[in-house]
Structures are given as C-alpha cells and as structure tokens.
N, C-alpha and C. Protein backbone atom coordinates (compact mmCIF):
# COMPACT_ATOMS: atom_id res chain seq x y z
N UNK A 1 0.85 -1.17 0.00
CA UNK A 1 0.00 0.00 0.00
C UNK A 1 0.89 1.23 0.00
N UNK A 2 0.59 2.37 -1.00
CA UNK A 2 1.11 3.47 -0.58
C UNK A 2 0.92 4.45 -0.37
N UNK A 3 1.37 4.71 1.06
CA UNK A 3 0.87 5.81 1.95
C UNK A 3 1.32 7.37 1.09
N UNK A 4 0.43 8.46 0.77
CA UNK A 4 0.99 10.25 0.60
C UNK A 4 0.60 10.88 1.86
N UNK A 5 1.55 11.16 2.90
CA UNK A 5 1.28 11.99 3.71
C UNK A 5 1.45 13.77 3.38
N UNK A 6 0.08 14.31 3.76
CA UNK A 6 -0.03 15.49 3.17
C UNK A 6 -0.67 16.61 4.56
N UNK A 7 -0.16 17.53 4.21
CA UNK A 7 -0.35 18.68 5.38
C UNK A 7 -1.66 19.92 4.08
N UNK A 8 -2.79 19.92 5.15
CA UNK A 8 -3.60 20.99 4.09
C UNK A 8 -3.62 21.99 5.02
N UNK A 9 -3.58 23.56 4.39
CA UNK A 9 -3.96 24.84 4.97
C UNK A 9 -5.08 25.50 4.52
N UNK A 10 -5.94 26.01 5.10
CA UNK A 10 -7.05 26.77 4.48
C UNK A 10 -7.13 28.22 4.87
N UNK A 11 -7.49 28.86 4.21
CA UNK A 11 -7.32 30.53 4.12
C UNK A 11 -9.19 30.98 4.13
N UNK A 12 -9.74 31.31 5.41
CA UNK A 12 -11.40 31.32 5.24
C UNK A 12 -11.24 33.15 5.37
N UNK A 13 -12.56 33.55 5.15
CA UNK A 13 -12.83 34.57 5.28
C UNK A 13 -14.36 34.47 5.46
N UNK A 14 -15.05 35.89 5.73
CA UNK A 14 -16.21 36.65 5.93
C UNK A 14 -16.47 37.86 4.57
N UNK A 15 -17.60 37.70 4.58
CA UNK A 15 -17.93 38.41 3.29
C UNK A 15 -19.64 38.89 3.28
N UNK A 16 -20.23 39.90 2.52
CA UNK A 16 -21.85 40.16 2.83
C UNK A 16 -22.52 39.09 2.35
N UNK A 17 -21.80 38.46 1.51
CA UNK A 17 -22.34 37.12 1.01
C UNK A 17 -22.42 35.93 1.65
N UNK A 18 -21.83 35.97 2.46
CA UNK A 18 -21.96 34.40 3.32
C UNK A 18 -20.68 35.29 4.92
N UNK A 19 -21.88 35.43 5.60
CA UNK A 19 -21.01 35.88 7.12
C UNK A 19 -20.93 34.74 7.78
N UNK A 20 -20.40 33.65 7.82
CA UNK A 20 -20.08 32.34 8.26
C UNK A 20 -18.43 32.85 7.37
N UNK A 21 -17.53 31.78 8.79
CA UNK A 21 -16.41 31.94 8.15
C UNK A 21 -16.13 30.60 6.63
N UNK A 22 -16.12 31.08 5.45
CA UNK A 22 -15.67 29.80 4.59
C UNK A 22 -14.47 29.93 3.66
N UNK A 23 -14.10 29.08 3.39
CA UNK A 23 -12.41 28.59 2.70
C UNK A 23 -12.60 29.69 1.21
N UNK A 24 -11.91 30.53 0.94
CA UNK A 24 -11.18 31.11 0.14
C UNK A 24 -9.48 30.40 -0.84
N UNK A 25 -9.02 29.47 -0.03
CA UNK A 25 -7.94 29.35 -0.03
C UNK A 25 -7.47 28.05 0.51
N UNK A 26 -7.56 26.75 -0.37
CA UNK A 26 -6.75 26.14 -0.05
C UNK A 26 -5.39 25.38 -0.38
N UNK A 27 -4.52 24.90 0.20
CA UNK A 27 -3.36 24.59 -0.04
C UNK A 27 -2.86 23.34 0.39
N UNK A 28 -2.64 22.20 -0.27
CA UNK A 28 -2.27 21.12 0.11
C UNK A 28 -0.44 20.55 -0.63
N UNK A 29 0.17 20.55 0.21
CA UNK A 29 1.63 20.39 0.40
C UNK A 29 1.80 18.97 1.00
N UNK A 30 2.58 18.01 -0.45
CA UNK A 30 2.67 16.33 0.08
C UNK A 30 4.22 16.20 0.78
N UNK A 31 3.94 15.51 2.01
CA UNK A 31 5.31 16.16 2.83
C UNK A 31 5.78 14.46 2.63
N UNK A 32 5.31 13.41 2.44
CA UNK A 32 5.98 12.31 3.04
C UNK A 32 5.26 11.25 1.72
N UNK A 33 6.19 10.35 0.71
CA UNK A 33 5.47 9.19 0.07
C UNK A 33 6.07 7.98 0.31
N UNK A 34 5.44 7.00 0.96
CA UNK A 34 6.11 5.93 1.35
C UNK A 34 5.88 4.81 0.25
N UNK A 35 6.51 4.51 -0.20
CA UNK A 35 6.06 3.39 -1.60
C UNK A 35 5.73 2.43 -0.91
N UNK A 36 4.44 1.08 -1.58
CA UNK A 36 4.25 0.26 -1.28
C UNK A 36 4.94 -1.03 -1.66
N UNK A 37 5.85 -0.92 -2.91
CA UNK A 37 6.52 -1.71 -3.49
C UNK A 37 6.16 -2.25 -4.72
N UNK A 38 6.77 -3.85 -5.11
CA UNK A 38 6.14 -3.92 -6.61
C UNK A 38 4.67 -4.30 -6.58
N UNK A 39 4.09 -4.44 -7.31
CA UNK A 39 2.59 -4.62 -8.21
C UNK A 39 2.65 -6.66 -7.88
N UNK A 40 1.88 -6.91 -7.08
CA UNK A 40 2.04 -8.46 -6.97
C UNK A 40 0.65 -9.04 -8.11
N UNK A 41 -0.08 -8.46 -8.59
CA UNK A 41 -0.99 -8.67 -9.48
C UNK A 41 -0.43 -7.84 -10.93
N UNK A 42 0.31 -8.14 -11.75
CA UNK A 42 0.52 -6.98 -13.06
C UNK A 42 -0.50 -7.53 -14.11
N UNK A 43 -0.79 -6.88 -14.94
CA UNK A 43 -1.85 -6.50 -16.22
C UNK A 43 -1.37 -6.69 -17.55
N UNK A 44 -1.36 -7.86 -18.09
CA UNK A 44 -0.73 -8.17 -19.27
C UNK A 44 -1.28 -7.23 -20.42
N UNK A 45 -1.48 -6.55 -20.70
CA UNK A 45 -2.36 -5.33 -21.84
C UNK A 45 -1.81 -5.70 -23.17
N UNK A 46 -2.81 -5.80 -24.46
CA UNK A 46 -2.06 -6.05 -25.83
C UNK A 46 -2.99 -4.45 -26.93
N UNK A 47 -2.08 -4.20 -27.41
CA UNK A 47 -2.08 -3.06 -28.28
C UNK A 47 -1.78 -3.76 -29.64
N UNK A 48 -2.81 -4.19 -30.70
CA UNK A 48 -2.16 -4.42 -32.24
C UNK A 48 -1.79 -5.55 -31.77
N UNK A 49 0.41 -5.40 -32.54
CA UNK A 49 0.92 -6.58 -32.23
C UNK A 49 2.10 -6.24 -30.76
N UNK A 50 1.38 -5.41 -29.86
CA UNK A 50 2.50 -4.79 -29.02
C UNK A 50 1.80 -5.28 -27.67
N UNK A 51 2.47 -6.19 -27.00
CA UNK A 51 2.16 -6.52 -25.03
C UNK A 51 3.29 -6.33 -24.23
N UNK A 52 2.28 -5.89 -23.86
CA UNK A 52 2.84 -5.10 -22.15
C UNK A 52 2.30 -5.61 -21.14
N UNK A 53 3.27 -5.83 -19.98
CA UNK A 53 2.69 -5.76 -18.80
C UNK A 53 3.05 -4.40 -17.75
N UNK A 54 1.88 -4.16 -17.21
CA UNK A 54 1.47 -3.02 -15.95
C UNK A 54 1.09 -3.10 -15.08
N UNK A 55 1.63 -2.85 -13.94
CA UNK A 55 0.83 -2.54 -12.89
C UNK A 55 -1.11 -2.71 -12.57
N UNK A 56 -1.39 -2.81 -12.04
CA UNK A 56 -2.53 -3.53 -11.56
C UNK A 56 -3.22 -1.79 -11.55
N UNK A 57 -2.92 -1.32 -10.59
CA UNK A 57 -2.87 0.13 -10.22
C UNK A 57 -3.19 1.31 -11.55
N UNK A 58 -2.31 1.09 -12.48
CA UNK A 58 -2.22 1.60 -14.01
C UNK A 58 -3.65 1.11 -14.53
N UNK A 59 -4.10 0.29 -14.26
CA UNK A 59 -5.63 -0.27 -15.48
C UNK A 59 -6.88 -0.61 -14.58
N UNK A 60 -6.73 -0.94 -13.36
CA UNK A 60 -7.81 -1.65 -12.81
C UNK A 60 -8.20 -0.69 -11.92
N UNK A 61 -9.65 -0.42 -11.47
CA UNK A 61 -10.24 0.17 -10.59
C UNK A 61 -9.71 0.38 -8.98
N UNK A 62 -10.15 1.17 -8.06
CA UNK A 62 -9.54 0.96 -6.90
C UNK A 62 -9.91 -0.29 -6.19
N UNK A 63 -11.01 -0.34 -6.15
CA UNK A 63 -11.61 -1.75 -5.49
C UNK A 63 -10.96 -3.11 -6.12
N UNK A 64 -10.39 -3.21 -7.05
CA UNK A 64 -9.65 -4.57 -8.03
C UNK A 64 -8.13 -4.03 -8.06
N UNK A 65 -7.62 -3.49 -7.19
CA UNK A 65 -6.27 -3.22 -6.95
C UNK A 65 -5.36 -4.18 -5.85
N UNK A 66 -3.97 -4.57 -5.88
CA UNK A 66 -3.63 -5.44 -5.45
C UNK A 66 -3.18 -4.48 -3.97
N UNK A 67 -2.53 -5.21 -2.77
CA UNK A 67 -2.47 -3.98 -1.61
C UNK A 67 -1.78 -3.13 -1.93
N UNK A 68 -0.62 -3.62 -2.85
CA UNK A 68 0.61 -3.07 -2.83
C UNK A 68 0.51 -1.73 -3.77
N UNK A 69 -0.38 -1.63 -4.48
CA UNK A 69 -0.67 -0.86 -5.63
C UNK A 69 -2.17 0.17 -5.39
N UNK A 70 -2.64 -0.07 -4.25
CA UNK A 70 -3.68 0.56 -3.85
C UNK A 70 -3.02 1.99 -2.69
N UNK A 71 -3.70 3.47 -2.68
CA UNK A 71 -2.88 4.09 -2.32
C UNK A 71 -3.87 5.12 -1.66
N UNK A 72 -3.33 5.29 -0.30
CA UNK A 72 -4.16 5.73 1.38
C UNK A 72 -3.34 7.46 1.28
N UNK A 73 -4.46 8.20 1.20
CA UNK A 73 -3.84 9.80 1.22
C UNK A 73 -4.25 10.03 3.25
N UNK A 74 -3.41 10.35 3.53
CA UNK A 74 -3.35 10.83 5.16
C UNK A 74 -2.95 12.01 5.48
N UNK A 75 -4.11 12.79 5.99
CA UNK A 75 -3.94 14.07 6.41
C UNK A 75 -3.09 14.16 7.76
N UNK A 76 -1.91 14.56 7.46
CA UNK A 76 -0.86 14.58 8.94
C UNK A 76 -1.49 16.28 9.26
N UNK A 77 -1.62 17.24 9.01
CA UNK A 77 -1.86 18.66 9.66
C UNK A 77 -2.93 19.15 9.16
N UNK A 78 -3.88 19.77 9.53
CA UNK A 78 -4.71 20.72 8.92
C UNK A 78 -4.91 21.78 9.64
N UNK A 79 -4.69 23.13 8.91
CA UNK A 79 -4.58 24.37 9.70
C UNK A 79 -5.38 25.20 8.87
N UNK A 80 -6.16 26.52 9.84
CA UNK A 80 -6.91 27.25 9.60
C UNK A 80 -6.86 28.25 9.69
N UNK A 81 -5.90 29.34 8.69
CA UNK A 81 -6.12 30.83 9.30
C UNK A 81 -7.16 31.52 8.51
N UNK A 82 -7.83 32.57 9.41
CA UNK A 82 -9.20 33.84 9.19
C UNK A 82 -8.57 34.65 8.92
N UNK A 83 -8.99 35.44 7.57
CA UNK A 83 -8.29 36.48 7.15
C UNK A 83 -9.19 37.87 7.49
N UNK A 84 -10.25 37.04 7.86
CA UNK A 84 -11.26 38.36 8.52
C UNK A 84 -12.61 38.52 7.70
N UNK A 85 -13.11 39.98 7.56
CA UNK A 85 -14.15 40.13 6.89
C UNK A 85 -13.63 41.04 5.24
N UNK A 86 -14.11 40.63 4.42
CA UNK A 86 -13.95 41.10 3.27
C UNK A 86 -14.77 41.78 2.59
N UNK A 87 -15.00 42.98 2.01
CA UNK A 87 -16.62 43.16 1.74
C UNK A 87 -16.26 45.04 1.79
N UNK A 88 -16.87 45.46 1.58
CA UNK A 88 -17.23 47.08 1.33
C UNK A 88 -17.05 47.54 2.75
N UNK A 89 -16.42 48.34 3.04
CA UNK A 89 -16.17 49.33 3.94
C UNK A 89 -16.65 50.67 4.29
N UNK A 90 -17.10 50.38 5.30
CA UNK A 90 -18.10 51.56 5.53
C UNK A 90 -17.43 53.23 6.28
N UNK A 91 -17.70 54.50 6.21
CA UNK A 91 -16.92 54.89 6.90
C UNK A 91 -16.97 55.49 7.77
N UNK A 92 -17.82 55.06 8.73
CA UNK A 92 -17.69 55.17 10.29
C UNK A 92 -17.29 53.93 10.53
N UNK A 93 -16.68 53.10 9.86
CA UNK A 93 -15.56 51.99 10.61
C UNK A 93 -14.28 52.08 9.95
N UNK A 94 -13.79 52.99 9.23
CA UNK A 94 -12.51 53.12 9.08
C UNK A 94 -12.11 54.62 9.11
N UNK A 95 -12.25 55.19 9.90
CA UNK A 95 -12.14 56.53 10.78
C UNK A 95 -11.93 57.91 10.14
N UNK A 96 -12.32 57.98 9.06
CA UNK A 96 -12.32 58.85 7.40
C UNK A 96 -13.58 59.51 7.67
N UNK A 97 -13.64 60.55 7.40
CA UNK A 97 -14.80 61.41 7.21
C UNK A 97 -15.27 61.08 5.93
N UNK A 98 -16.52 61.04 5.58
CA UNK A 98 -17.03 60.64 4.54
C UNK A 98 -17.02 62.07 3.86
C-alpha cells in the first residue's frame, strides 16, 4: 500500500455574502510518500501486435487493486487561518470622514 502523507492549509474569510467563516484558499503540500513496493498482481495489456505488462494500479479500478498498488492519502496537519471580513467598507468603521 502506498501511503501520501499530506499537510492541508485553508485561508477562510467573511464576506456580505456568506457571514459564516468559509475557505477562500486552499493549499495542500505532500510532505511524506512511502512506496508500497512492486505490483504483486501486473496487467498483461495487448495493443495491435504490441504486449505489455502493468501494474494492476495503471488499469484496474480501486476496489480490483492489489495492496501493494492501492494508495491511502493521510492528512498529517490541517490548519486554519481567518483572514477576517472582506466586503465594502463603511466609513464610520474606518475613521475617514465621509
């Protein structure tokens, strides 16, 4: 089996459109791939007069994948910064005489 360990960040904000904080911004950075090794099921494939064999992984669905060739994404971090409210500015809140 092979593991992608991945760290995601999200960037939310506030807006007149939706005042709930929601994701503007995300970012996913793969920090760690641990290979599972070779393909213990490979895929004899014929093209014309041309055969190949492949990986199990390469042709077959996830559910008809061998362990070794089947592949687990793991969220190691997820972080959340608020960038605040976004939206039209009024000006008795930013201290400007209109």
């Amino acid at each position: 089996m092979t593991f992608i360990h991945v760290d995601i960040h999200h960037d939310t904000h506030t807006c007149p459109a939706n005042a709930d904080p929601h994701p503007v911004d995300t970012r996913r950075t793969i920090v760690a791939i641990v290979d599972g090794g070779p393909c213990r099921n490979p895929i004899t494939v014929h093209s014309g007069n041309v055969t190949a064999v492949i990986d199990c992984g390469r042709h077959e669905p996830a559910d008809r994948q061998c362990p070794t060739c089947t592949t687990t994404i793991i969220e190691r971090t997820i972080t959340v910064r608020h960038l605040g409210h976004h939206g039209p500015q009024h000006p008795y809140n930013t201290g400007i005489a209109a």
